[in-house]
Protein backbone atom coordinates (compact mmCIF):
# COMPACT_ATOMS: atom_id res chain seq x y z
CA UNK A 1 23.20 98.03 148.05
CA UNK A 2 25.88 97.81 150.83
CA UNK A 3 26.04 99.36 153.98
CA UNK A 4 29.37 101.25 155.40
CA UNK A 5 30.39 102.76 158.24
CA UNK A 6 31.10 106.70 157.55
CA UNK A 7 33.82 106.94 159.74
CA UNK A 8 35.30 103.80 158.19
CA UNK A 9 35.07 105.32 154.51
CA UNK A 10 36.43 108.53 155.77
CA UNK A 11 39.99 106.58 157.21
CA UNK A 12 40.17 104.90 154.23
CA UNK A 13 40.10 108.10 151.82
CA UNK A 14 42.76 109.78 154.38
CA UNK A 15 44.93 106.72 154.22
CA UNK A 16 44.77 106.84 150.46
CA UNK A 17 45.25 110.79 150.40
CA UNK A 18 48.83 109.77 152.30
CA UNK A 19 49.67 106.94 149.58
CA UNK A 20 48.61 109.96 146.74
CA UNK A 21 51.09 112.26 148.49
CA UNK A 22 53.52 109.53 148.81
CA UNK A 23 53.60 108.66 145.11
CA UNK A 24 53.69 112.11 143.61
CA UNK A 25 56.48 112.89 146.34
CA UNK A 26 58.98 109.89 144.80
CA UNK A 27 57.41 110.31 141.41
CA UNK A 28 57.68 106.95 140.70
CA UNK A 29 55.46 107.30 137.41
CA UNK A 30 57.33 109.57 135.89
CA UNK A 31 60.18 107.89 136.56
CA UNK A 32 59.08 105.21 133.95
CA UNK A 33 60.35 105.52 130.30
CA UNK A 34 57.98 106.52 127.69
CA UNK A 35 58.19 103.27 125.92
CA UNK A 36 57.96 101.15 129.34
CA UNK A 37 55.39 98.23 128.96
CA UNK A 38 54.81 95.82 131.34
CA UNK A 39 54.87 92.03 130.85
CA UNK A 40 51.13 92.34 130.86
CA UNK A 41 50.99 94.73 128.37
CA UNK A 42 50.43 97.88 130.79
CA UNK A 43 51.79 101.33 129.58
CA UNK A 44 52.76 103.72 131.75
CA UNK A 45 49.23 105.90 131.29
CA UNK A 46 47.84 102.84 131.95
CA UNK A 47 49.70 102.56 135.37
CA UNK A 48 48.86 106.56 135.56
CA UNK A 49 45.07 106.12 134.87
CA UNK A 50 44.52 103.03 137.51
CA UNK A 51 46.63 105.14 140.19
CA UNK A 52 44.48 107.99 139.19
CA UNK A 53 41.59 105.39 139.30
CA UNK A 54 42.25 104.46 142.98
CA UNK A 55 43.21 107.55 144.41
CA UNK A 56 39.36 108.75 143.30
CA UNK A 57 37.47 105.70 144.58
CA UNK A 58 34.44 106.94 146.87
CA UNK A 59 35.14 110.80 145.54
CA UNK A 60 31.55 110.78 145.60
CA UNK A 61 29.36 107.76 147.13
CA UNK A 62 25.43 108.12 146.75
CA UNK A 63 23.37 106.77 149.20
CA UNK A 64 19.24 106.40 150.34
CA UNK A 65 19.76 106.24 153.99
CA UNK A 66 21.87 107.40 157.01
CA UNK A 67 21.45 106.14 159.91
CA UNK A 68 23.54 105.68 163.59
CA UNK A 69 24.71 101.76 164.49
CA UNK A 70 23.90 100.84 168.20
CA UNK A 71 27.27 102.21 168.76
CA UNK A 72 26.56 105.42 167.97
CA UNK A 73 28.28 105.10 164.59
CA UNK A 74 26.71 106.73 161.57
CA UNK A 75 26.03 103.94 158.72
CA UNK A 76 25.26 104.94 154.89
CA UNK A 77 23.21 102.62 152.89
CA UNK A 78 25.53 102.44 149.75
CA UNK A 79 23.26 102.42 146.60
CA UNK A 80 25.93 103.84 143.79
CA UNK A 81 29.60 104.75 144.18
CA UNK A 82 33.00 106.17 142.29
CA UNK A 83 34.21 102.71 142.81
CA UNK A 84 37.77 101.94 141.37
CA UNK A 85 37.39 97.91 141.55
CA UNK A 86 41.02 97.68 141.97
CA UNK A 87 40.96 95.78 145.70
CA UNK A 88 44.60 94.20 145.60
CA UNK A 89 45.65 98.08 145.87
CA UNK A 90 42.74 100.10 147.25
CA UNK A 91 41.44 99.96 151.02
CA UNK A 92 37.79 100.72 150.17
CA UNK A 93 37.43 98.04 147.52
CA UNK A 94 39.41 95.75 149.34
CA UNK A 95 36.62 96.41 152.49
CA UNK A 96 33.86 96.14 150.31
CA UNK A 97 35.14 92.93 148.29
CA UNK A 98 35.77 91.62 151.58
CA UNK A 99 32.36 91.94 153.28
CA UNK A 100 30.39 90.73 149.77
CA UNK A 101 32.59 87.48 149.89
CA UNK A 102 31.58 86.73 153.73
CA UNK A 103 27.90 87.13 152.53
CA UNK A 104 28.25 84.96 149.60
CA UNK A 105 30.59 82.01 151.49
CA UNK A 106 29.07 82.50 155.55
CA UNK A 107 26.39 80.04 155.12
CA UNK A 108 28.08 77.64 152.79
CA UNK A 109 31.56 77.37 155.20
CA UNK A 110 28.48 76.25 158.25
CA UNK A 111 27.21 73.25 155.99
CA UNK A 112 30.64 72.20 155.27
CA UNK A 113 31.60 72.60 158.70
CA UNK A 114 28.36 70.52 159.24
CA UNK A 115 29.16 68.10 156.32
CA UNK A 116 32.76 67.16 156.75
CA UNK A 117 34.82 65.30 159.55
CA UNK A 118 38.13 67.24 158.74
CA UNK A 119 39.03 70.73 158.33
CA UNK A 120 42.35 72.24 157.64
CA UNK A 121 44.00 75.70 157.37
CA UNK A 122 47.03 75.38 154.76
CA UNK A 123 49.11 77.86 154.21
CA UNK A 124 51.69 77.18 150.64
CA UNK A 125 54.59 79.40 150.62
CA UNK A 126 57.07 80.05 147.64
CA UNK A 127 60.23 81.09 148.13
CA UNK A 128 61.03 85.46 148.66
CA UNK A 129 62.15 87.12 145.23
CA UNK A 130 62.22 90.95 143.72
CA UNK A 131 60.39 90.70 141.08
CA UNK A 132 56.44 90.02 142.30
CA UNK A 133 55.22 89.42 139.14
CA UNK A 134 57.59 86.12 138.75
CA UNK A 135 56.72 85.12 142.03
CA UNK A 136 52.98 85.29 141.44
CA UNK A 137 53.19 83.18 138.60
CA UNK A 138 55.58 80.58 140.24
CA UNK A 139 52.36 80.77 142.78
CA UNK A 140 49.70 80.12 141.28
CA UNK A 141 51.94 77.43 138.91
CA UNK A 142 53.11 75.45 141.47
CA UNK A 143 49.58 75.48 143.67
CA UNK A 144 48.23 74.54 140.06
CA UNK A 145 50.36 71.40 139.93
CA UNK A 146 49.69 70.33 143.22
CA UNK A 147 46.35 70.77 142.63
CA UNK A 148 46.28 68.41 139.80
CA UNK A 149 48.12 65.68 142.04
CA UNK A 150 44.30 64.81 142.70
CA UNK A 151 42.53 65.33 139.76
CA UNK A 152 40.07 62.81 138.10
CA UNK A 153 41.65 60.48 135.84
CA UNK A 154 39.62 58.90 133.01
CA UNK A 155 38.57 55.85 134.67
CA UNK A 156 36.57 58.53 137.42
CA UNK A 157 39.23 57.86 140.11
CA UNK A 158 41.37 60.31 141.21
CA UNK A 159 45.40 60.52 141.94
CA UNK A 160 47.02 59.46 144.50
CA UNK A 161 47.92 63.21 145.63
CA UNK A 162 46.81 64.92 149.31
CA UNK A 163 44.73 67.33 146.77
CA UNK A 164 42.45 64.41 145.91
CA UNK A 165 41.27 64.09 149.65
CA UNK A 166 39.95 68.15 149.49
CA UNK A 167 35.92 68.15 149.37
CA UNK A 168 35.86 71.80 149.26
CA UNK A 169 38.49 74.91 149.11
CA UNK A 170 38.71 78.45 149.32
CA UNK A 171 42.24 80.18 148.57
CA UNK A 172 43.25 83.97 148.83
CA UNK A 173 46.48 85.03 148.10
CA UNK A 174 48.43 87.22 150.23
CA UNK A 175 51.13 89.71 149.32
CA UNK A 176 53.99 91.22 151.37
CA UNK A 177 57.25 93.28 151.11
CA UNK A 178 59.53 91.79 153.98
CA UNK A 179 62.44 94.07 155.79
CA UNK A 180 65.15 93.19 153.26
CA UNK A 181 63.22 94.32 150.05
CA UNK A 182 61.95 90.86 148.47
CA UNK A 183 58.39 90.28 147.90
CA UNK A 184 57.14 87.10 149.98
CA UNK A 185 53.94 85.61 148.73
CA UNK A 186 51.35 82.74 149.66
CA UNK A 187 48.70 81.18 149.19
CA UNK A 188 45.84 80.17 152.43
CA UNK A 189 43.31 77.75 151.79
CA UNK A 190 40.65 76.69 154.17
CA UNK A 191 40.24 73.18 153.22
CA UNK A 192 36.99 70.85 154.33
CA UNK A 193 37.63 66.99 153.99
CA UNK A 194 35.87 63.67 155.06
CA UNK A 195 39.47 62.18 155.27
CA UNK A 196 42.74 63.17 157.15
CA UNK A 197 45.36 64.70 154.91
CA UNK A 198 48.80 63.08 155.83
CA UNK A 199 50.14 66.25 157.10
CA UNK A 200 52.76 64.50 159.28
CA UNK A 201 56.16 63.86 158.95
CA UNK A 202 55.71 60.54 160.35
CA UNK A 203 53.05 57.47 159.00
CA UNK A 204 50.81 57.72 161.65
CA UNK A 205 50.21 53.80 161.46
CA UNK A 206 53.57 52.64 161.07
CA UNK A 207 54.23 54.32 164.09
CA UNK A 208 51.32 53.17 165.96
CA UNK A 209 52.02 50.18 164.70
CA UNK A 210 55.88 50.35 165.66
CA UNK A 211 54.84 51.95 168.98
CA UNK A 212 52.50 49.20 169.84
CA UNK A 213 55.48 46.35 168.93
CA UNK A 214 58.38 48.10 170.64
CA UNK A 215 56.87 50.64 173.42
CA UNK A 216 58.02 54.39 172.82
CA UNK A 217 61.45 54.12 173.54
CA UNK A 218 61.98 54.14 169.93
CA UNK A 219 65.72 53.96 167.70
CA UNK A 220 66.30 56.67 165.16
CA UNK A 221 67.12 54.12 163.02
CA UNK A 222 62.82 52.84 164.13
CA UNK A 223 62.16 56.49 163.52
CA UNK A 224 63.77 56.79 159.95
CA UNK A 225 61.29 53.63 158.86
CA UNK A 226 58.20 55.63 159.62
CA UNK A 227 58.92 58.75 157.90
CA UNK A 228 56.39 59.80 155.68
CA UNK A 229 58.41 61.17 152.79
CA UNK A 230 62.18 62.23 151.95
CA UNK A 231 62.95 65.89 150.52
CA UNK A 232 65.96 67.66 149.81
CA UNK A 233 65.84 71.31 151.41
CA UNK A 234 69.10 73.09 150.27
CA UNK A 235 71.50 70.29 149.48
CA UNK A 236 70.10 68.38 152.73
CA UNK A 237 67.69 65.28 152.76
CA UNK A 238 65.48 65.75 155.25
CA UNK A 239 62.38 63.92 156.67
CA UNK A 240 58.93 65.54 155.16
CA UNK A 241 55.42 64.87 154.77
CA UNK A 242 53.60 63.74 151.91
CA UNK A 243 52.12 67.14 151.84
CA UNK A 244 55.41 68.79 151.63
CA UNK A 245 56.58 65.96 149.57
CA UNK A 246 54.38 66.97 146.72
CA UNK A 247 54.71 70.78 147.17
CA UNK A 248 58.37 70.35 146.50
CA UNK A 249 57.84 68.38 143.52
CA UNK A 250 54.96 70.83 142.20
CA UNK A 251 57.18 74.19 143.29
CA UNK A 252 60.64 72.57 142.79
CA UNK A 253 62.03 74.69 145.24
CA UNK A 254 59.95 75.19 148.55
CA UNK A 255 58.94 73.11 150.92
CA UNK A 256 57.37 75.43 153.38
CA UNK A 257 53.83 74.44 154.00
CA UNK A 258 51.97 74.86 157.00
CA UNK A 259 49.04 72.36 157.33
CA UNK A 260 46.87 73.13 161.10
CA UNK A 261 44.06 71.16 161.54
CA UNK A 262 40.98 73.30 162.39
CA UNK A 263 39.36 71.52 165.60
CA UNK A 264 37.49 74.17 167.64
CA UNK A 265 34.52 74.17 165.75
CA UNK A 266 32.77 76.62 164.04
CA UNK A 267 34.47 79.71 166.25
CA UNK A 268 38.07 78.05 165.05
CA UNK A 269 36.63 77.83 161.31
CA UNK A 270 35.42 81.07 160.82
CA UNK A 271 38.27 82.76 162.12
CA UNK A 272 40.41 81.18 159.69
CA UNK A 273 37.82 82.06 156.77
CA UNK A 274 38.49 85.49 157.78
CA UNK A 275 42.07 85.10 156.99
CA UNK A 276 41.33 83.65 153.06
CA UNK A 277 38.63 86.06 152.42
CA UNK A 278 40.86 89.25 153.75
CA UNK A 279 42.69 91.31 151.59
CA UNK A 280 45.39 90.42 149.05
CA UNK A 281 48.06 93.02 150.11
CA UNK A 282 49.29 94.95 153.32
CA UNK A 283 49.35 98.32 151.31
CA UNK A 284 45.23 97.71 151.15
CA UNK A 285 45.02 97.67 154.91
CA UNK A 286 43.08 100.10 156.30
CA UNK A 287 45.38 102.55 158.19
CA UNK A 288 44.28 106.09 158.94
CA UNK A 289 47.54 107.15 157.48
CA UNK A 290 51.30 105.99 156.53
CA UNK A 291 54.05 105.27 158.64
CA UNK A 292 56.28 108.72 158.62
CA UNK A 293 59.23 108.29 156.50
CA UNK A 294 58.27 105.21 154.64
CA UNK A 295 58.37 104.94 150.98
CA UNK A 296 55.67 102.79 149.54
CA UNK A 297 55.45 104.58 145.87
CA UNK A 298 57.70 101.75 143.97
CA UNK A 299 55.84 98.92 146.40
CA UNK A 300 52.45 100.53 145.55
CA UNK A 301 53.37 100.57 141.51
CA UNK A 302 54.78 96.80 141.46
CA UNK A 303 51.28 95.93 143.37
CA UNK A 304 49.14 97.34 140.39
CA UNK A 305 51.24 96.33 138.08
CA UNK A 306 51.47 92.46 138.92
CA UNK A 307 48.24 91.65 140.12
CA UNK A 308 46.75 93.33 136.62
CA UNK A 309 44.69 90.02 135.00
CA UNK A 310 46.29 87.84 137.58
CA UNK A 311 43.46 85.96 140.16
CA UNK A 312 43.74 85.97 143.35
CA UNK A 313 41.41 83.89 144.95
CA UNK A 314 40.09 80.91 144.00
CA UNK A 315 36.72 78.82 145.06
CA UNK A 316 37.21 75.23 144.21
CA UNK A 317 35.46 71.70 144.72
CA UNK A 318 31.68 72.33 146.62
CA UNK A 319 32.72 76.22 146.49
CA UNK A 320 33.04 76.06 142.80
CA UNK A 321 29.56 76.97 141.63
CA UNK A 322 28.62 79.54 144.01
CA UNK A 323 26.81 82.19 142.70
CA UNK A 324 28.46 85.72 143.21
CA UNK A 325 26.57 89.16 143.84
CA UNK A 326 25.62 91.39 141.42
CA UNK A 327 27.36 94.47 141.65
CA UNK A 328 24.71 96.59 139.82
CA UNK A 329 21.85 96.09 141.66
CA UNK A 330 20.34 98.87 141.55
CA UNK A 331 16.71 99.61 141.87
CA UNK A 332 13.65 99.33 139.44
CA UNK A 333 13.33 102.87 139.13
CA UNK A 334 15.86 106.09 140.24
CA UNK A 335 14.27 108.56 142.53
CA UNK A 336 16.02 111.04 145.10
CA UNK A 337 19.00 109.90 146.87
CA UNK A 338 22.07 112.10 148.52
CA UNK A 339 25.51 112.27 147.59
CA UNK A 340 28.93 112.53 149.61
CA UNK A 341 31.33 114.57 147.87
CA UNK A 342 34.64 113.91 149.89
CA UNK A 343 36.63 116.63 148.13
CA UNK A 344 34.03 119.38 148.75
CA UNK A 345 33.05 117.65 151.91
CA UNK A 346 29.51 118.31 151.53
CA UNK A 347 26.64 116.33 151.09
CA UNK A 348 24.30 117.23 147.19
CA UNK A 349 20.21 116.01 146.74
CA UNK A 350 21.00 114.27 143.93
CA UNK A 351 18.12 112.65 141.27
CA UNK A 352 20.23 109.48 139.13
CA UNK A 353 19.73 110.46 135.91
CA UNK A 354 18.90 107.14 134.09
CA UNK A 355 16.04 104.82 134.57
CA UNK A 356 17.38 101.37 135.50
CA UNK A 357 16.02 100.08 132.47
CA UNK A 358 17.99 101.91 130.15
CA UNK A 359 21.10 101.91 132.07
CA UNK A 360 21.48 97.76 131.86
CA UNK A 361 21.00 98.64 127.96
CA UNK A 362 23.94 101.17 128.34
CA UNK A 363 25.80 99.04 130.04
CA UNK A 364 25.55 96.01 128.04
CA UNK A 365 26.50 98.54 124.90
CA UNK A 366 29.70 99.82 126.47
CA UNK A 367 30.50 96.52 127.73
CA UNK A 368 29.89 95.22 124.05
CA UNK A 369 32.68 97.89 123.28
CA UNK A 370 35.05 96.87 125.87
CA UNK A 371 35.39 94.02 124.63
CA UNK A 372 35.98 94.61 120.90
CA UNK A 373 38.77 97.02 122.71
CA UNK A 374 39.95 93.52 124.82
CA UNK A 375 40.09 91.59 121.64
CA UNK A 376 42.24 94.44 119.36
CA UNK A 377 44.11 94.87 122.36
CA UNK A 378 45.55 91.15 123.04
CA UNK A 379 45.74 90.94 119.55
CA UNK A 380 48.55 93.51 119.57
CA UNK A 381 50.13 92.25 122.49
CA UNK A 382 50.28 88.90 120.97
CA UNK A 383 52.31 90.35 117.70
CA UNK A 384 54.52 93.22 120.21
CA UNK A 385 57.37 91.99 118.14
CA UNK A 386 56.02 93.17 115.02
CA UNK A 387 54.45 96.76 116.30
CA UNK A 388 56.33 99.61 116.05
CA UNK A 389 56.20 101.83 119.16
CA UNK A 390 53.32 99.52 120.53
CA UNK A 391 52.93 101.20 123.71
CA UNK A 392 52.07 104.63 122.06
CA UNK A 393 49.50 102.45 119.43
CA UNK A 394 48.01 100.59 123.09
CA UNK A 395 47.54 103.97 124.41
CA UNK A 396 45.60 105.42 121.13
CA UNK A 397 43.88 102.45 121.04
CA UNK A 398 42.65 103.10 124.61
CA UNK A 399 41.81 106.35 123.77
CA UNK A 400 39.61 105.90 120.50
CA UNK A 401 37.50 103.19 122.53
CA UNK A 402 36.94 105.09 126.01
CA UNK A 403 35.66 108.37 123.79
CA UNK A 404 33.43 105.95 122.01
CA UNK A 405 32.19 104.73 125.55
CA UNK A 406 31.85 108.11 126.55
CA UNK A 407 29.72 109.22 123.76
CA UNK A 408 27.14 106.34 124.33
CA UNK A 409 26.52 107.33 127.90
CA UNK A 410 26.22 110.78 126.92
CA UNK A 411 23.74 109.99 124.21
CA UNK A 412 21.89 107.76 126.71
CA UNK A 413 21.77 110.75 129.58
CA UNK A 414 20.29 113.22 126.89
CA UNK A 415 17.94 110.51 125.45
CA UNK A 416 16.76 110.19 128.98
CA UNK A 417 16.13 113.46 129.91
CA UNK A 418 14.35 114.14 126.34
CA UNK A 419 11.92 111.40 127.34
CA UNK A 420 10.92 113.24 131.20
CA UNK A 421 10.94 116.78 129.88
CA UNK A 422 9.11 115.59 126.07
CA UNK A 423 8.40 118.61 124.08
CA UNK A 424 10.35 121.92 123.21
CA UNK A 425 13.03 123.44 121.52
CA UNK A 426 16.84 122.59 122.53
CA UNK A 427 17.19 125.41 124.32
CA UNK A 428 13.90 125.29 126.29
CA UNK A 429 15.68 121.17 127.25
CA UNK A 430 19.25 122.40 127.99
CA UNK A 431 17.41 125.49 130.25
CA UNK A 432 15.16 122.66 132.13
CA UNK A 433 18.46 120.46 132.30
CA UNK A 434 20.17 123.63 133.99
CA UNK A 435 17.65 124.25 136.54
CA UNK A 436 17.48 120.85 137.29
CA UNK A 437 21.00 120.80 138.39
CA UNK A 438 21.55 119.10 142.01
CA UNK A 439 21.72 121.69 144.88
CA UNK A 440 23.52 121.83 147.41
CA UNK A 441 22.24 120.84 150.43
CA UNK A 442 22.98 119.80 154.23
CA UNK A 443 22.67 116.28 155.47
CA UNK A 444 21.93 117.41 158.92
CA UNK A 445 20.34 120.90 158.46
CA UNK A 446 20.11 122.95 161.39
């Protein structure tokens, strides 16, 4: 159960009511070719359903409790939801992915903070491109290198690289279109260590040393002896750190990283752990509505189209094994709740309609079938040059397995009714299922 501010919920349906009218005004789905499949094997009714998908999240939200913040502000008690889970594109997902991941990582960030001597906020930067899904990848392929500067070797030391020195991490990336149309895209990690990365372009003890020889009236020529590393940054060698150093050779063409050592405690740390645990992209911001005359439709499709099966935030070292939340916890039994229909605007009594019970069974069934449809899926994708008109087959294939789906839960919703109204003929059920139809009903009656 999460709680949400109404008003909050409301701003974040408008601003996605101004994306829906944005998208179906440059028609940027239909735009696509029939035979259009993405790199990740995405058809264009798959790009259509997910839109569809987002545009819907918190339709309906149903709730136990309502009650006003010391503000003034009216909070709902969250306990089920028309969630999309798409929060790289949607505002209300994004909110809601954002708030479970400061519950799960608050208290863990105040040990390390407690624990180690040195803490860092690193930001790794690729160079700007068009194409966002290439860019991702570069990413998350350079950051992986890098990464593995430090691994553990065999002999249970680890390499000589900065990455070794990094207790604990957390990473979000960030997405942004910039003025002149390319997508820019990076990575911040909050980084907890018990020793000094050498963030400086300068050996801090050769020059101490140096310093301590010759005073500080020191010769370039002094100067070029202490430099930490040498890089070449567009057909220019230039003085670098050994941070840089070994983003340049993991990225092989950037050498923009920005290493700021966190020293203002734990006001300075969590402020930055705001920054990794915020949302992925500026379209998931959480605007009351669009700036007038700005077309985000093509920005909005690239978005759910490249960060499809791509992660985008990463725990790792002491943040590794952290449990997460489970999004299904729901109670023992279902009883009376209310519902928030944002279309209708109205508020319904509403009685959930399977005992928890038998919904984990449901679930577990349907997610038994989504992944047979995974399996036949990537098996097609991995043979696309052999398939004949393979998005049409992807998109059958989608459909045979969601009607399947569809049929359990039905079958689950009828055996659960059968078992509170036991006894009867079908028509004496379907009459008691009619008049036991939610009504309609005020949240604030007069």
């Amino acid at each position: 159960m999460s709680r949400i501010l109404l008003s909050r919920l409301e701003s974040q349906r408008r601003y996605k009511e101004a994306l829906r009218t944005n998208v179906d005004g440059s028609r940027v789905v239909e735009s696509l070719p029939e035979s259009w499949l993405s790199d990740r094997g995405l058809t264009r009714s798959d790009v259509r359903d997910r839109l569809e998908k987002m545009f819907g999240c918190a339709e309906t939200v149903e709730y136990r409790q309502c009650d006003p913040n010391p503000e003034g502000e009216i909070v709902i008690d969250v306990l089920r939801a028309s969630w999309c889970k798409l929060p790289a594109v949607c505002p209300v997902c994004s909110s809601r992915l954002q708030a479970r991941r400061r519950g799960i990582y608050k208290d863990p960030i105040r040990e390390a903070v407690a624990r180690h001597r040195y803490r860092y906020m690193v930001t790794f930067t690729v160079k700007d491109g068009p194409d966002l899904g290439e860019r991702l990848d570069h990413l998350r392929a350079s950051f992986r290198s890098w990464y593995r500067m430090g691994q553990r070797r065999k002999d249970g030391k680890r390499s000589g690289g900065e990455a070794a020195k990094c207790a604990g991490m957390l990473c979000g990336v960030e997405l942004k279109k910039t003025d002149a149309g390319l997508w820019h895209v990076h990575i911040h990690a909050l980084v907890f260590s018990d020793e000094r990365l050498n963030y400086q372009v300068y050996d801090r003890e050769r020059l101490r040393h140096l310093r301590r020889v010759r005073g500080r009236d020191l010769t370039a020529e002094e100067l070029r002896g202490c430099v930490s590393a040498w890089g070449v940054v567009n057909g220019v060698t230039v003085p670098i750190s050994k941070v840089t150093s070994e983003w340049l050779a993991a990225s092989g063409d950037s050498v923009n990283v920005d290493c700021r050592p966190l020293r203002g405690g734990w006001l300075d740390v969590q402020n930055s752990a705001l920054e990794v645990l915020k949302y992925s992209s500026k379209l998931a911001s959480a605007r009351a509505d669009l700036v007038p005359g700005k077309m985000v439709g093509r920005d909005l499709l690239d978005l759910v189209v490249s960060t499809y099966g791509r992660r985008l935030f990463m725990a790792l070292r002491s943040f590794r094994s952290l449990a997460r939340l489970n999004e299904f916890d729901a109670p023992g039994e279902s009883d009376d709740t209310l519902a928030w229909d944002h279309s209708a605007s109205e508020y319904r009594s509403f009685r959930a309609p399977l005992r928890f019970g038998m919904r984990v069974d449901t679930l577990s069934e349907s997610g038994k079938l989504v992944g047979v449809w995974r399996r036949e899926r990537r098996a097609l994708l991995d043979r696309r040059s052999q398939v004949a008109d393979l998005p049409a087959v992807l998109d059958s294939l989608k459909v045979h397995y969601r009607d399947r789906i569809a049929a359990l839960w039905r079958s689950s919703r009828l055996a659960a009714f059968v078992d509170r109204h036991a006894g009867g003929t079908v028509a004496d059920i379907e009459n008691r299922r009619i008049a036991a139809m939610p009504v309609q009903e005020s949240l604030f009656p007069a």
